[in-house]
PDB file of N, CA and C in Angstrom:
ATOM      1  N   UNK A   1       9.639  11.958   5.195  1.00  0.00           N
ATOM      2  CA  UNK A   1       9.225  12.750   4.053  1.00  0.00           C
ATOM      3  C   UNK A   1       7.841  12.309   3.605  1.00  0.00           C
ATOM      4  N   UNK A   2       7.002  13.027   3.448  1.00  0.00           N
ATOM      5  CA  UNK A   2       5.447  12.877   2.886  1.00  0.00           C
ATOM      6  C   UNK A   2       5.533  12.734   1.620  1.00  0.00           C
ATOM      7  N   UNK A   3       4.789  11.973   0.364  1.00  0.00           N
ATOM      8  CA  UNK A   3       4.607  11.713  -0.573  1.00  0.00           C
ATOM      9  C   UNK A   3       3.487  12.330  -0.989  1.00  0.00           C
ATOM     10  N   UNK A   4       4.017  13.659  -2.261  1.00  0.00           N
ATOM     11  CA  UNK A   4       2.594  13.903  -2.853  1.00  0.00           C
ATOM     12  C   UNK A   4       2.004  13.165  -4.158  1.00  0.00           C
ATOM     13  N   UNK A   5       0.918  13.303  -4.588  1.00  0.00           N
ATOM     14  CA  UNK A   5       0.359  12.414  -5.921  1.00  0.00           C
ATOM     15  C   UNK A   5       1.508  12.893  -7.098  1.00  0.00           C
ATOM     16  N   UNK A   6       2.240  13.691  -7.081  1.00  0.00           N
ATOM     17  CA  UNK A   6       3.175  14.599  -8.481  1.00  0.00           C
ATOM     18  C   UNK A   6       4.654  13.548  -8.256  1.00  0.00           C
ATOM     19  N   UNK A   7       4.987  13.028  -6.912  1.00  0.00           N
ATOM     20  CA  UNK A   7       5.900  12.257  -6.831  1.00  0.00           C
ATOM     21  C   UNK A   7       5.469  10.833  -7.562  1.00  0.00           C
ATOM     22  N   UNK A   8       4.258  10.781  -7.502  1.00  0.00           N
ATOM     23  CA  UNK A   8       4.547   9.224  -7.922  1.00  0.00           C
ATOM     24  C   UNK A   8       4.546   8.425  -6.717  1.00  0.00           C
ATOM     25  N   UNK A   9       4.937   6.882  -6.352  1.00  0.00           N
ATOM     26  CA  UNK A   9       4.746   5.955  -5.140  1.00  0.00           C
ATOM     27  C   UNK A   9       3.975   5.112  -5.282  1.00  0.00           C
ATOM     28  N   UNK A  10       3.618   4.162  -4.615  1.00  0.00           N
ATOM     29  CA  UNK A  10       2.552   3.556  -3.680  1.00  0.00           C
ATOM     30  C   UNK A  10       1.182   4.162  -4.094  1.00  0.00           C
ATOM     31  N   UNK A  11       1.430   5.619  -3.542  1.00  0.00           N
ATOM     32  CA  UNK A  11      -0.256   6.565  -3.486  1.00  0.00           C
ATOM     33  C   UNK A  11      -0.654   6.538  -5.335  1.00  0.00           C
ATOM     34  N   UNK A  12       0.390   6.959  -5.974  1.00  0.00           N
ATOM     35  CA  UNK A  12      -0.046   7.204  -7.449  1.00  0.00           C
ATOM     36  C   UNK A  12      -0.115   5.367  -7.991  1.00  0.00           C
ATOM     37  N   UNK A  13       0.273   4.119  -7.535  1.00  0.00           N
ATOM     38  CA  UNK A  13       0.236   3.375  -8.061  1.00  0.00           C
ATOM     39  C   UNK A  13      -1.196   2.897  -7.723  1.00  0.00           C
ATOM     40  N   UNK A  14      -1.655   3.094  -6.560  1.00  0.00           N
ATOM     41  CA  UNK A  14      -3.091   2.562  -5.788  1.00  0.00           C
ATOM     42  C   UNK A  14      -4.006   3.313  -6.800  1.00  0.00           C
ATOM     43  N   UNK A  15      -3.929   4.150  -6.797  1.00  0.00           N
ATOM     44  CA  UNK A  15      -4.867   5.135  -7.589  1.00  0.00           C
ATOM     45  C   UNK A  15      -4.878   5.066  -8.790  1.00  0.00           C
ATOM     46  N   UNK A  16      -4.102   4.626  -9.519  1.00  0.00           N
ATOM     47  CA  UNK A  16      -4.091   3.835 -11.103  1.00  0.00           C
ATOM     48  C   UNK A  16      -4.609   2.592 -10.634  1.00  0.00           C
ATOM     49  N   UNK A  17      -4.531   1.993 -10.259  1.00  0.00           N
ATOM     50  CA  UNK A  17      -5.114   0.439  -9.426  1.00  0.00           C
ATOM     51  C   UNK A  17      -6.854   0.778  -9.380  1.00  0.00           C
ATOM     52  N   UNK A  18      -7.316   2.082  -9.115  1.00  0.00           N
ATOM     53  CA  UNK A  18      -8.463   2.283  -8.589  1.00  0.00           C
ATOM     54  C   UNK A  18      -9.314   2.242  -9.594  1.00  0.00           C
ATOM     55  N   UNK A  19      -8.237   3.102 -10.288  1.00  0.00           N
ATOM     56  CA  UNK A  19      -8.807   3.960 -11.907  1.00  0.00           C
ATOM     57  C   UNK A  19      -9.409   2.284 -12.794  1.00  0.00           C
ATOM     58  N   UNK A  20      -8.414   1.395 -12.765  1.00  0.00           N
ATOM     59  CA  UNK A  20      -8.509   0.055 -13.396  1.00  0.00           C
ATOM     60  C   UNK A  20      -9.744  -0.520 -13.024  1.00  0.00           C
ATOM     61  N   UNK A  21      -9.401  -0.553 -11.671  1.00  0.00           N
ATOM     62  CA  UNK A  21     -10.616  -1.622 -10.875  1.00  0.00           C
ATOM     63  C   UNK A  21     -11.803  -0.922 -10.981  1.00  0.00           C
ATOM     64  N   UNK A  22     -12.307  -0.030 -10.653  1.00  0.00           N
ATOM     65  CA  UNK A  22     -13.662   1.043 -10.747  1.00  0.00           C
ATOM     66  C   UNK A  22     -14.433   1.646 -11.953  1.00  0.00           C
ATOM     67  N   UNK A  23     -13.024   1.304 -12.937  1.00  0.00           N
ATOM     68  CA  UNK A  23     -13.862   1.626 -14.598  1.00  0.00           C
ATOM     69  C   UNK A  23     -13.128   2.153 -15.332  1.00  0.00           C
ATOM     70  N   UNK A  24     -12.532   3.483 -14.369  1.00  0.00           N
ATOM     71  CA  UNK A  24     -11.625   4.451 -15.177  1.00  0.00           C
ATOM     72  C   UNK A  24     -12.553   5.723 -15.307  1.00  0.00           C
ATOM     73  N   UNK A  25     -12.169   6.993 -16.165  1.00  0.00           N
ATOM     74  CA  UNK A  25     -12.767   8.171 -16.903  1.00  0.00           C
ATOM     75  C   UNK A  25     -13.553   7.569 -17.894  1.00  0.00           C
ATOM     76  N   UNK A  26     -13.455   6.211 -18.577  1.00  0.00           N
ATOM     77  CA  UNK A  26     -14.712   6.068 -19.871  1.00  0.00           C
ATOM     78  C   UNK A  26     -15.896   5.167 -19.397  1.00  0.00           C
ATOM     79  N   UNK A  27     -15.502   4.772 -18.361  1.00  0.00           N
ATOM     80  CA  UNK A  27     -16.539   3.862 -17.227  1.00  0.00           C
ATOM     81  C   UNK A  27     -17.844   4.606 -17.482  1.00  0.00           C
ATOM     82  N   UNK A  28     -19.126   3.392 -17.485  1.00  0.00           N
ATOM     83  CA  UNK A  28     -20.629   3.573 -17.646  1.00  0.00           C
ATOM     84  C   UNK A  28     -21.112   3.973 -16.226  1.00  0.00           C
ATOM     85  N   UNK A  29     -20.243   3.563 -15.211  1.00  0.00           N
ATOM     86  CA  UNK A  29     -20.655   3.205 -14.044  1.00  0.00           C
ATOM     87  C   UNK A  29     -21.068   4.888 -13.824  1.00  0.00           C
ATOM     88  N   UNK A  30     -22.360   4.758 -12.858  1.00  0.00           N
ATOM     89  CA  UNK A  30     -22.784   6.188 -12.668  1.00  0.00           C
ATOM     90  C   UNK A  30     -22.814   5.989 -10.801  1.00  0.00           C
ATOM     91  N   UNK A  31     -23.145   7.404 -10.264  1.00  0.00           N
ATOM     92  CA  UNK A  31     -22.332   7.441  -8.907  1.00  0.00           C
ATOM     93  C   UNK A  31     -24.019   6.486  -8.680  1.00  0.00           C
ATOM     94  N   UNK A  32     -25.174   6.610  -9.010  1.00  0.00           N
ATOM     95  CA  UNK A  32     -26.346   6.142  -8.588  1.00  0.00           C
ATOM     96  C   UNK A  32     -26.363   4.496  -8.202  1.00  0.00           C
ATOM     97  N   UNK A  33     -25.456   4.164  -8.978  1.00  0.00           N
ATOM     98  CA  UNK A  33     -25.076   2.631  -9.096  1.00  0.00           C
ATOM     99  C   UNK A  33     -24.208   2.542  -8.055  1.00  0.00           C
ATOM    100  N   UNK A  34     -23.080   3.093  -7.687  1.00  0.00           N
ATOM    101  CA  UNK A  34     -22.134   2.855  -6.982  1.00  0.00           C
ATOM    102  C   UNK A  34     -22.423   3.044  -5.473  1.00  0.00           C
ATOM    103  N   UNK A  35     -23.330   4.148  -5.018  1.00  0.00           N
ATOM    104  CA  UNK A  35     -23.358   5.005  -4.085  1.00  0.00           C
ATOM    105  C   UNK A  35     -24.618   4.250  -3.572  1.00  0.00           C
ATOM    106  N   UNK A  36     -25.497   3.209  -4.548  1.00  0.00           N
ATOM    107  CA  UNK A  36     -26.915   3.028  -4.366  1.00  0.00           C
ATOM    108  C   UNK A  36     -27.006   2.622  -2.901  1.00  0.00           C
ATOM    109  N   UNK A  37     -26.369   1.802  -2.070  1.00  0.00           N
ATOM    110  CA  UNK A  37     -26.822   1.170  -0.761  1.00  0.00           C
ATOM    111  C   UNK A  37     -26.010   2.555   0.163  1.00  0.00           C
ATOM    112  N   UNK A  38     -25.564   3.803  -0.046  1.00  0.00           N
ATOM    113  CA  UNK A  38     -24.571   4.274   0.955  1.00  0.00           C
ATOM    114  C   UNK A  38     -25.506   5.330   2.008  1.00  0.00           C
ATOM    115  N   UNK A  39     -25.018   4.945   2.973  1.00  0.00           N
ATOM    116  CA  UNK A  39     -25.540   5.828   4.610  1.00  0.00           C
ATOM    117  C   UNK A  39     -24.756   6.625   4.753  1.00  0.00           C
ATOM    118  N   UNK A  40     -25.455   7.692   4.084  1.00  0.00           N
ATOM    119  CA  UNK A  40     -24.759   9.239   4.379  1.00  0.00           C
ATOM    120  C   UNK A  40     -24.689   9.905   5.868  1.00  0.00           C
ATOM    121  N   UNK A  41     -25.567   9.217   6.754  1.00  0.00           N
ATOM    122  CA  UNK A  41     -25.302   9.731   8.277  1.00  0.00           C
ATOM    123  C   UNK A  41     -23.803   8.931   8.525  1.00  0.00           C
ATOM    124  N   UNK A  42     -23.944   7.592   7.927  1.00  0.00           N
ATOM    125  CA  UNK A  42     -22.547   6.938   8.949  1.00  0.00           C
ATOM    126  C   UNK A  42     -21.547   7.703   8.259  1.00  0.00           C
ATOM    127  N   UNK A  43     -21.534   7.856   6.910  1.00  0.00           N
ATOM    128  CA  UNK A  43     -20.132   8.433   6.083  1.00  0.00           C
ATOM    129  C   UNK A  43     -19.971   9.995   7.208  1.00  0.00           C
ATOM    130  N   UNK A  44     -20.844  10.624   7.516  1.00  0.00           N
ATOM    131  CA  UNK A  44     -20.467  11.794   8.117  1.00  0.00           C
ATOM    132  C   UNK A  44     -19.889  11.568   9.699  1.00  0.00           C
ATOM    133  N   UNK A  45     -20.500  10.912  10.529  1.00  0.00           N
ATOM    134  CA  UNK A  45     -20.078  10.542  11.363  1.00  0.00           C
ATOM    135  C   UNK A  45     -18.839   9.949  11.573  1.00  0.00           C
ATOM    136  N   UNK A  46     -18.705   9.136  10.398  1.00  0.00           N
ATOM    137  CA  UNK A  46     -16.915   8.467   9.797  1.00  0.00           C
ATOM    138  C   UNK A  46     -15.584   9.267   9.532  1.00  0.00           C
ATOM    139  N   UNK A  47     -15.827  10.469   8.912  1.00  0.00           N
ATOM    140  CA  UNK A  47     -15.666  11.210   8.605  1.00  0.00           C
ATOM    141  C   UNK A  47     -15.107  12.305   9.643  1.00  0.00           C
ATOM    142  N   UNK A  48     -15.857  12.561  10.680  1.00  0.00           N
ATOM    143  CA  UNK A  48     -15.931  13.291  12.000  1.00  0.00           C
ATOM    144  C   UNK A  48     -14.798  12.167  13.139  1.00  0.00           C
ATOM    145  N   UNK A  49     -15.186  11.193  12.825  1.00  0.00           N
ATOM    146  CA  UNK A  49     -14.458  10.219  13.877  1.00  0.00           C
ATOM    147  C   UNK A  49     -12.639  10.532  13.114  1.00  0.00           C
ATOM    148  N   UNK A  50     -12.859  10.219  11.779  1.00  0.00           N
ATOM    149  CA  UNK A  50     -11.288   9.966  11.646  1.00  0.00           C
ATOM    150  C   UNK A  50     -10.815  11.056  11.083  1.00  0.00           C
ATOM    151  N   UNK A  51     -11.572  12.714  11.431  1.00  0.00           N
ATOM    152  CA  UNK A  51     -11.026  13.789  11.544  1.00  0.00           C
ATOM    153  C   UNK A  51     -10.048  13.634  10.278  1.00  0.00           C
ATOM    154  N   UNK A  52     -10.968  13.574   9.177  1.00  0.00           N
ATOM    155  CA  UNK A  52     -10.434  13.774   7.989  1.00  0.00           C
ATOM    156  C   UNK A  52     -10.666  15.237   7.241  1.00  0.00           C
ATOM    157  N   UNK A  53     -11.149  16.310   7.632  1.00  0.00           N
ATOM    158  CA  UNK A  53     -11.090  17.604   7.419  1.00  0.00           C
ATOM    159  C   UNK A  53      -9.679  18.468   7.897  1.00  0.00           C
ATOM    160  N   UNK A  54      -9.516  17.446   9.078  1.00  0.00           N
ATOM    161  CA  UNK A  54      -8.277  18.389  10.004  1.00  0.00           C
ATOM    162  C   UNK A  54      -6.958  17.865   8.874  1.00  0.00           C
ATOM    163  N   UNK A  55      -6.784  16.630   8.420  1.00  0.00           N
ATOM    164  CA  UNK A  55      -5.956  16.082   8.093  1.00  0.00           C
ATOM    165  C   UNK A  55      -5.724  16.355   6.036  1.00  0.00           C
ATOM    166  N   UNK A  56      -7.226  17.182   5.617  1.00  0.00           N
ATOM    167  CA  UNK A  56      -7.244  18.380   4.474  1.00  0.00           C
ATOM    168  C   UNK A  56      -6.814  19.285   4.834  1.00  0.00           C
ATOM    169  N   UNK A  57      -7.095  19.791   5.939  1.00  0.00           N
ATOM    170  CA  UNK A  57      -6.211  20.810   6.501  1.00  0.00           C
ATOM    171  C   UNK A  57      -4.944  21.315   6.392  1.00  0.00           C
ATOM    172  N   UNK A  58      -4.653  19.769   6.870  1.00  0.00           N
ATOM    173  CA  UNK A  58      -2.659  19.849   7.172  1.00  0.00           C
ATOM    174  C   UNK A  58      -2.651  19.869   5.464  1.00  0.00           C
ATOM    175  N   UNK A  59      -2.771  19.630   4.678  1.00  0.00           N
ATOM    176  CA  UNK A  59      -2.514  18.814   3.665  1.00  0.00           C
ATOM    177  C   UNK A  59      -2.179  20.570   2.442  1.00  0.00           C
ATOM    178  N   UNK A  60      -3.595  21.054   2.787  1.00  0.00           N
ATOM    179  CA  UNK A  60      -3.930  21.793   1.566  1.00  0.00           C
ATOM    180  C   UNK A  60      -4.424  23.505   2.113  1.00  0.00           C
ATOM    181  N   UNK A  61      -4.526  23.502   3.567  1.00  0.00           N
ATOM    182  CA  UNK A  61      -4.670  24.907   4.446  1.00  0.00           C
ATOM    183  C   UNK A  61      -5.970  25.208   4.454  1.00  0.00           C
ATOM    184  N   UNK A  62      -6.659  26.351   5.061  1.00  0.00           N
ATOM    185  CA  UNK A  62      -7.722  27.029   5.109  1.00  0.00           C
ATOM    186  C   UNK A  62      -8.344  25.706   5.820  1.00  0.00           C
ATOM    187  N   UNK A  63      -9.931  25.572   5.454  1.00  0.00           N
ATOM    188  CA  UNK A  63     -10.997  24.564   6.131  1.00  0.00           C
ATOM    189  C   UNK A  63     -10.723  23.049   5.579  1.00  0.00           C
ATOM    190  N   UNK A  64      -9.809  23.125   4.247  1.00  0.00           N
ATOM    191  CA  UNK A  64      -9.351  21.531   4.108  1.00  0.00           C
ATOM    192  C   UNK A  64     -10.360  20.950   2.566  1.00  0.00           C
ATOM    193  N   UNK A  65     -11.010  22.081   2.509  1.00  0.00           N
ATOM    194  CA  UNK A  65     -12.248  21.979   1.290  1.00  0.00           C
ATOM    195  C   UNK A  65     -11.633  21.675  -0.563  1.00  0.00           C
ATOM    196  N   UNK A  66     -10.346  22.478  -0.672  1.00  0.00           N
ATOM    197  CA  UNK A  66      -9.947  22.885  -1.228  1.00  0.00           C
ATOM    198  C   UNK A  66      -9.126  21.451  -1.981  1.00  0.00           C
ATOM    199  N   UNK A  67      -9.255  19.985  -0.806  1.00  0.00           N
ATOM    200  CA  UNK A  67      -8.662  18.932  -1.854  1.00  0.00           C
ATOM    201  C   UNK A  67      -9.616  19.070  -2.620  1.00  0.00           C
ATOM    202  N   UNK A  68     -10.715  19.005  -2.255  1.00  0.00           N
ATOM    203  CA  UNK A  68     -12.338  18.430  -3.880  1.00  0.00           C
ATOM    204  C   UNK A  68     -12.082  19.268  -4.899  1.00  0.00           C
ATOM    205  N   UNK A  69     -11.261  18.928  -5.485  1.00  0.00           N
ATOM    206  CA  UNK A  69     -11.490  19.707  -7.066  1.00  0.00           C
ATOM    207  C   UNK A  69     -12.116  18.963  -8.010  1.00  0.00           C
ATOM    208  N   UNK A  70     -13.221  19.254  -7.772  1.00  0.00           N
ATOM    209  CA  UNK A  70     -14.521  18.677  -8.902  1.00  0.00           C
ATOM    210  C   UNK A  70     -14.166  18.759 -10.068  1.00  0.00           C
ATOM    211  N   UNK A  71     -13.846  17.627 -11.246  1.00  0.00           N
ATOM    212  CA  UNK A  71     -13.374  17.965 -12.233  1.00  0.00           C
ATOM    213  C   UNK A  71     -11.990  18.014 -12.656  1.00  0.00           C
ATOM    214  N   UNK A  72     -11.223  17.524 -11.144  1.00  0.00           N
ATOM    215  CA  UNK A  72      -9.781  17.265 -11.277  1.00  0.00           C
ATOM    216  C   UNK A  72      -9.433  15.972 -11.632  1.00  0.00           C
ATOM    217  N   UNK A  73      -8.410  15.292 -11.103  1.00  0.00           N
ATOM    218  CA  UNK A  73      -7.599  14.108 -11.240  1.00  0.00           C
ATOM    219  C   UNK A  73      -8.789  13.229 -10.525  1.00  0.00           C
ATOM    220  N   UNK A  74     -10.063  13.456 -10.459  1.00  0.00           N
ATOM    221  CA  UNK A  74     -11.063  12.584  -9.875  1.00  0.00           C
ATOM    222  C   UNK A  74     -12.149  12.809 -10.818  1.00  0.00           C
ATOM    223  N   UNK A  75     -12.924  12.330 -11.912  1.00  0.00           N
ATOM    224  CA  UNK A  75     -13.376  12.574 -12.931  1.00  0.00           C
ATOM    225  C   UNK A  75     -14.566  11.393 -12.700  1.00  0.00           C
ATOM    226  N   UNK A  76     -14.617  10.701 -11.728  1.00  0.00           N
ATOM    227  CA  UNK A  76     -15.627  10.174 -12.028  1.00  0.00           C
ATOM    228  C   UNK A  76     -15.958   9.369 -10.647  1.00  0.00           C
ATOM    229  N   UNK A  77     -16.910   9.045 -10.713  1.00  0.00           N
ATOM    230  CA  UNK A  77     -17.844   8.310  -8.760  1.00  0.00           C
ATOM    231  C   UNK A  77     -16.816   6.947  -8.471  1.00  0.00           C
ATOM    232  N   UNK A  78     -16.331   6.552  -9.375  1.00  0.00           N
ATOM    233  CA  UNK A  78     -15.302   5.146  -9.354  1.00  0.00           C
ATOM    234  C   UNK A  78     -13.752   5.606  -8.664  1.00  0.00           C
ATOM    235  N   UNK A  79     -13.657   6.578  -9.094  1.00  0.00           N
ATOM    236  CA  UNK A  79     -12.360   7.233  -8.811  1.00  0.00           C
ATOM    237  C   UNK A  79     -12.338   7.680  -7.307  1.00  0.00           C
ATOM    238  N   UNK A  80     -13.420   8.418  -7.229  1.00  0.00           N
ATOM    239  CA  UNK A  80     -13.764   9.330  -5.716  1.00  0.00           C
ATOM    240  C   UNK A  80     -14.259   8.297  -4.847  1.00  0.00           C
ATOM    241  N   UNK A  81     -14.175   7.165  -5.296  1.00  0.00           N
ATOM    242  CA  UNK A  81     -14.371   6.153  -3.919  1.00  0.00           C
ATOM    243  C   UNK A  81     -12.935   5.571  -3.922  1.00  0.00           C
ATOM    244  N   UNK A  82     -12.176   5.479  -4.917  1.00  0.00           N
ATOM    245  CA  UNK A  82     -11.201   4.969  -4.759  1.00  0.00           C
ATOM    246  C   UNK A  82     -10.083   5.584  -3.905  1.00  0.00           C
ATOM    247  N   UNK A  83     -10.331   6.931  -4.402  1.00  0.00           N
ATOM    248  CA  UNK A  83      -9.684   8.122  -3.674  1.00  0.00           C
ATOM    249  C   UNK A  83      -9.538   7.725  -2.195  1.00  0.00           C
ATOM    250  N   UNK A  84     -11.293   7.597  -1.494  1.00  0.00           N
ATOM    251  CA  UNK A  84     -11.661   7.399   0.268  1.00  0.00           C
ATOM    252  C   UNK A  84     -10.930   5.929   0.255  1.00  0.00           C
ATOM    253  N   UNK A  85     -10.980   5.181  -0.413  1.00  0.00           N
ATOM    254  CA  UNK A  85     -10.118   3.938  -0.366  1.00  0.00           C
ATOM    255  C   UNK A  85      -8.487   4.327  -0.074  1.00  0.00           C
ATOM    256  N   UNK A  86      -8.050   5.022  -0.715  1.00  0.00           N
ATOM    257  CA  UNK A  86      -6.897   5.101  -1.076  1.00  0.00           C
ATOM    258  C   UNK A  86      -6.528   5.559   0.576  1.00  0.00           C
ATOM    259  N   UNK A  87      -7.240   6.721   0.690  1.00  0.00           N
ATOM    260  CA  UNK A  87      -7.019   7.367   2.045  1.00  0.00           C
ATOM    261  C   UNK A  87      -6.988   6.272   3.468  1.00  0.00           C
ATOM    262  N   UNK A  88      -7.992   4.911   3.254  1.00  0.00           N
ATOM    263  CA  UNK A  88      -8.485   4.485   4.281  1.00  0.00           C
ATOM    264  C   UNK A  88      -7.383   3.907   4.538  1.00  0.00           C
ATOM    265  N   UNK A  89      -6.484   2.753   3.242  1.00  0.00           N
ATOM    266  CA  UNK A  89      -5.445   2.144   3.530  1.00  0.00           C
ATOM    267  C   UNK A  89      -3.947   2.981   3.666  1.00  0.00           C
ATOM    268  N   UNK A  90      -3.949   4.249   3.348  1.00  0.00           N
ATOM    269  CA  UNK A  90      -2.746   5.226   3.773  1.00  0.00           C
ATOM    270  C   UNK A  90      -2.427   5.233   5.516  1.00  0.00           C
ATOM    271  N   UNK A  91      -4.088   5.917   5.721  1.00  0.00           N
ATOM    272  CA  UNK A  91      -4.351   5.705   7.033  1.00  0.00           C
ATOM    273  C   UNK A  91      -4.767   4.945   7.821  1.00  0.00           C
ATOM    274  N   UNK A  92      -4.649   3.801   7.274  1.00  0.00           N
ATOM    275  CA  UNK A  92      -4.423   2.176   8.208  1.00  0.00           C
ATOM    276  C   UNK A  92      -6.322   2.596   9.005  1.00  0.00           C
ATOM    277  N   UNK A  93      -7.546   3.194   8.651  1.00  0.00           N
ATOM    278  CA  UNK A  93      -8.611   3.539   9.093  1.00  0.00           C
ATOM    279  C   UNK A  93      -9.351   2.286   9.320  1.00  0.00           C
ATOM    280  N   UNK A  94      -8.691   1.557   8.911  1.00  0.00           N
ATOM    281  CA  UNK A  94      -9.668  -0.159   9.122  1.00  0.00           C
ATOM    282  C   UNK A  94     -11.440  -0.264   8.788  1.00  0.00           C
ATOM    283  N   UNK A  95     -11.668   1.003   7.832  1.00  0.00           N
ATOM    284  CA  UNK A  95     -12.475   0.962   6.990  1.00  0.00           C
ATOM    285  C   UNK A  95     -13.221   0.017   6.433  1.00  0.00           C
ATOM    286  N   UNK A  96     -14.416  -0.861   6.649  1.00  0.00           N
ATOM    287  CA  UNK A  96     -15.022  -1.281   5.676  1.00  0.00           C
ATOM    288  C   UNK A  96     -15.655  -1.080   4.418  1.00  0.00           C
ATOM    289  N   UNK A  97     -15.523  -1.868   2.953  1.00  0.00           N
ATOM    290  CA  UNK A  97     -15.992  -1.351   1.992  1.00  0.00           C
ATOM    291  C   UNK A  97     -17.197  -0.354   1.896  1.00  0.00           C
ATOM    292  N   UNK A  98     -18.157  -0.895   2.915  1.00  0.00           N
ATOM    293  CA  UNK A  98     -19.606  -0.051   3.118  1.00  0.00           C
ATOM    294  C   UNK A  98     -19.442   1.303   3.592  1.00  0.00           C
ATOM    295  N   UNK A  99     -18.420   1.332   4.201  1.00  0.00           N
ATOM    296  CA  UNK A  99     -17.838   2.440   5.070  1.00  0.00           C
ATOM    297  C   UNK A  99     -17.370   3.365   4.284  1.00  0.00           C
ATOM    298  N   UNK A 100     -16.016   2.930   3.085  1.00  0.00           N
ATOM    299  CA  UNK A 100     -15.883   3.732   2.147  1.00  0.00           C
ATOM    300  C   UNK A 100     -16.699   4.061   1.203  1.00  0.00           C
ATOM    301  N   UNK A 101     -17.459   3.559   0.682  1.00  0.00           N
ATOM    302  CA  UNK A 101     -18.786   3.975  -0.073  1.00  0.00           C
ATOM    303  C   UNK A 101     -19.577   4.964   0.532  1.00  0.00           C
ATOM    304  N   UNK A 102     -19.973   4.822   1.387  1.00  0.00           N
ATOM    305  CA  UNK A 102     -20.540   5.957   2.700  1.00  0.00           C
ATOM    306  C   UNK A 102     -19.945   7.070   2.653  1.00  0.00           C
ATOM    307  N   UNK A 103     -18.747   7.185   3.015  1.00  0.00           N
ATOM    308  CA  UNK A 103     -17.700   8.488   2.920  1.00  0.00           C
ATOM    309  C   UNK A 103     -18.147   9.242   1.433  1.00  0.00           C
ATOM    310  N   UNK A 104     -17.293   8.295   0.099  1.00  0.00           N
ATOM    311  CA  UNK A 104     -17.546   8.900  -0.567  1.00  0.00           C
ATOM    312  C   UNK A 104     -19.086   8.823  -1.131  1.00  0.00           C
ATOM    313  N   UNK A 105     -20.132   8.523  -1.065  1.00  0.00           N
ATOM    314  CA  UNK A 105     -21.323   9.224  -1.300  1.00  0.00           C
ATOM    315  C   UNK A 105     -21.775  10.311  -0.662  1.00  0.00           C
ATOM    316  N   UNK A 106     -21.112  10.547   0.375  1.00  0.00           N
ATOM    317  CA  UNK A 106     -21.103  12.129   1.191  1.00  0.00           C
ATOM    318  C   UNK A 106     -20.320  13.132   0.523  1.00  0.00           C
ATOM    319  N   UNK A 107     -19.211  12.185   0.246  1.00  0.00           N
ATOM    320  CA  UNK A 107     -18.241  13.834  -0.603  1.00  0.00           C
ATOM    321  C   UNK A 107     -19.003  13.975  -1.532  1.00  0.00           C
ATOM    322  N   UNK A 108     -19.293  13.004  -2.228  1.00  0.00           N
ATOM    323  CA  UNK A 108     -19.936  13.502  -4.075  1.00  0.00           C
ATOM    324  C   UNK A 108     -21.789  13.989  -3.537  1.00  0.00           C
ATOM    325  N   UNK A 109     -22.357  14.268  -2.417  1.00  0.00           N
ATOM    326  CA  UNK A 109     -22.931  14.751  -2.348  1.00  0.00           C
ATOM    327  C   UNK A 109     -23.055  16.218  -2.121  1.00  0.00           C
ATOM    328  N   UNK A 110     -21.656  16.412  -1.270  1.00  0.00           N
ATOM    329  CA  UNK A 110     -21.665  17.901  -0.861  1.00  0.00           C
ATOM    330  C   UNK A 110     -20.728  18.409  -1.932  1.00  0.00           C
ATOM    331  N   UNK A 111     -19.543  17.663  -2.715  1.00  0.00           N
ATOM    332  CA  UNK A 111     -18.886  18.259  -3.311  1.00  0.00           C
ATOM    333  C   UNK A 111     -18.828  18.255  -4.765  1.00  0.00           C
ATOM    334  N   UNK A 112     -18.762  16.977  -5.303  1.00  0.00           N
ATOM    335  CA  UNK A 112     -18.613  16.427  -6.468  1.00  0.00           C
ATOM    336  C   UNK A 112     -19.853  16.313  -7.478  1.00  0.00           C
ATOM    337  N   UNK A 113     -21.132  15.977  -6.940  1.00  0.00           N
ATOM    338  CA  UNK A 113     -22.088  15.469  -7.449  1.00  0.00           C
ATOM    339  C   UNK A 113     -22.466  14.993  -9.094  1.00  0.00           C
ATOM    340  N   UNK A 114     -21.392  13.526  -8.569  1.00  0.00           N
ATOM    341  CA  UNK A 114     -21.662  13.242 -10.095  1.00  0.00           C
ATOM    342  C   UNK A 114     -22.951  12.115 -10.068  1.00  0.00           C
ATOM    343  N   UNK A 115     -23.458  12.066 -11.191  1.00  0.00           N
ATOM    344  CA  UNK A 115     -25.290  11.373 -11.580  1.00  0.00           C
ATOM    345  C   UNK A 115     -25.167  10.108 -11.452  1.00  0.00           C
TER     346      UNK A 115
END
């Protein structure tokens, strides 16, 4: 059985974990600070390797676009890395921190773009 974020788990406890560790919604932290060292070629290439569009896909239908809800349960650049975090250790991606930063400074570039 798959676990969605509405069940609760592991996934909803990491992600309160994230929310803590990263700042939260009242956090100063801005994505410029967070995102400052990130390589948007490797995040795309990362991205492409661990065929994480196909796996929005399965998840949510159509092109897979449709998880980024800008303005959803992800409210801020602390969160949306925590999010690619969250994903990296779901999917055992053996991700380095630089790596997840990378990712998400690509999403919040094409999707999110928070300042």
């Amino acid at each position: 059985m798959t676990m969605t974020w509405r069940q609760g788990g592991a996934g909803a406890v990491l992600l309160s974990m994230a929310a803590v560790l990263m700042g939260g919604p009242a956090s100063a932290q801005t994505a410029a600070a967070i995102f400052k060292d990130a390589d948007l070629a490797l995040g795309e290439r990362l991205m492409k390797e661990h065929a994480c569009s196909a796996c929005h896909q399965r998840k949510v239908g159509g092109d897979g676009s449709a998880i980024y809800r800008p303005g959803g349960r992800i409210a801020t650049p602390g969160l949306l890395r925590g999010m690619v975090e969250l994903c990296n250790t779901e999917m055992n991606l053996g991700l380095f921190p630089e790596e997840v930063s990378s990712i998400a400074a690509l999403l919040n570039r094409d999707h999110y773009r928070y300042k």
